[in-house]
Protein backbone atom coordinates (compact mmCIF):
# COMPACT_ATOMS: atom_id res chain seq x y z
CA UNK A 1 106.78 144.92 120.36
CA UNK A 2 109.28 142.75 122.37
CA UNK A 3 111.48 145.66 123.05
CA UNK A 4 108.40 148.05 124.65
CA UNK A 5 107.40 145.13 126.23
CA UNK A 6 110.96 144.32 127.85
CA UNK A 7 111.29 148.08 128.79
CA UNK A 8 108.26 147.84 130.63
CA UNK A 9 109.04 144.71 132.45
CA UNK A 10 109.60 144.71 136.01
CA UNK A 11 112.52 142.28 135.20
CA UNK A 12 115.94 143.93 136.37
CA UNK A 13 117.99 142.76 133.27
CA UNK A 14 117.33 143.96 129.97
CA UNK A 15 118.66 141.22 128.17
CA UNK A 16 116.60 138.41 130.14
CA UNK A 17 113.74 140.53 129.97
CA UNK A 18 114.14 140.75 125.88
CA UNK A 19 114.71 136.99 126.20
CA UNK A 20 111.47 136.95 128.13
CA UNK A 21 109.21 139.20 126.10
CA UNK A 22 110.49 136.74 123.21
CA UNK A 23 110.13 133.67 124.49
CA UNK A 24 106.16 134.61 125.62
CA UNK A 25 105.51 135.17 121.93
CA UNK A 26 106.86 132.09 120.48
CA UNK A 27 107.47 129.67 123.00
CA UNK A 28 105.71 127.27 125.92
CA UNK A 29 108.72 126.91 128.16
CA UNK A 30 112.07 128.70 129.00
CA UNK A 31 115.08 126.86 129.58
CA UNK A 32 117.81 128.41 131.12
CA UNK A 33 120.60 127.64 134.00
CA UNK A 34 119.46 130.54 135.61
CA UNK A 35 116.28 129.59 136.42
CA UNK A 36 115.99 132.49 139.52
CA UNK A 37 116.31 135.33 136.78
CA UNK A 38 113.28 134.08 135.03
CA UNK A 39 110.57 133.01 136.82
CA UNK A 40 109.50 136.08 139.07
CA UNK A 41 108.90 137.40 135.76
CA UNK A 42 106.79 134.96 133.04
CA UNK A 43 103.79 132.86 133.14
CA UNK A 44 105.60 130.38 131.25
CA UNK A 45 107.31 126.99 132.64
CA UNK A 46 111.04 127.69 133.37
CA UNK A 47 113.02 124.55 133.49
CA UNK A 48 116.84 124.18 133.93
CA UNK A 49 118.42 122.17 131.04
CA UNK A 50 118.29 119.14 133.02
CA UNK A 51 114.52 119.95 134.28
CA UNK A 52 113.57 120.14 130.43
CA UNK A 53 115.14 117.02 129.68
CA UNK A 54 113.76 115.10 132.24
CA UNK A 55 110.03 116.64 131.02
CA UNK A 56 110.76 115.09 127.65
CA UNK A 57 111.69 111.88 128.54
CA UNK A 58 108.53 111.72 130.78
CA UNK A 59 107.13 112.08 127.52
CA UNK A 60 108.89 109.10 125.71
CA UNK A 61 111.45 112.14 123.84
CA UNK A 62 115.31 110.84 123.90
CA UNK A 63 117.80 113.49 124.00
């Protein structure tokens, strides 16, 4: 299913897309350093690595 739904993405990349169809089946967030590849494309949060970490220290999480 992620594969038909990554071909029928409107994401540009194939490989981000698969990373997106993915990552909206298993996962809240993404994290990535590429943050502009990402979110035109998902409902879910996209944080950069340093984003994320600051989210889970907010949340009393050391890294």
């Amino acid at each position: 299913m992620d594969i038909a739904d990554a071909m029928e993405s409107d994401c540009p990349d194939f490989e981000d897309a698969m990373q997106i169809a993915a990552a909206e089946t298993e996962c809240d967030v993404i994290v990535t350093g590429n943050k502009k590849h990402f979110e035109p494309y998902t409902a879910l949060p996209v944080y950069t690595p340093a984003e994320f970490l600051g989210k889970l220290r907010e949340h009393g999480i050391k890294d």
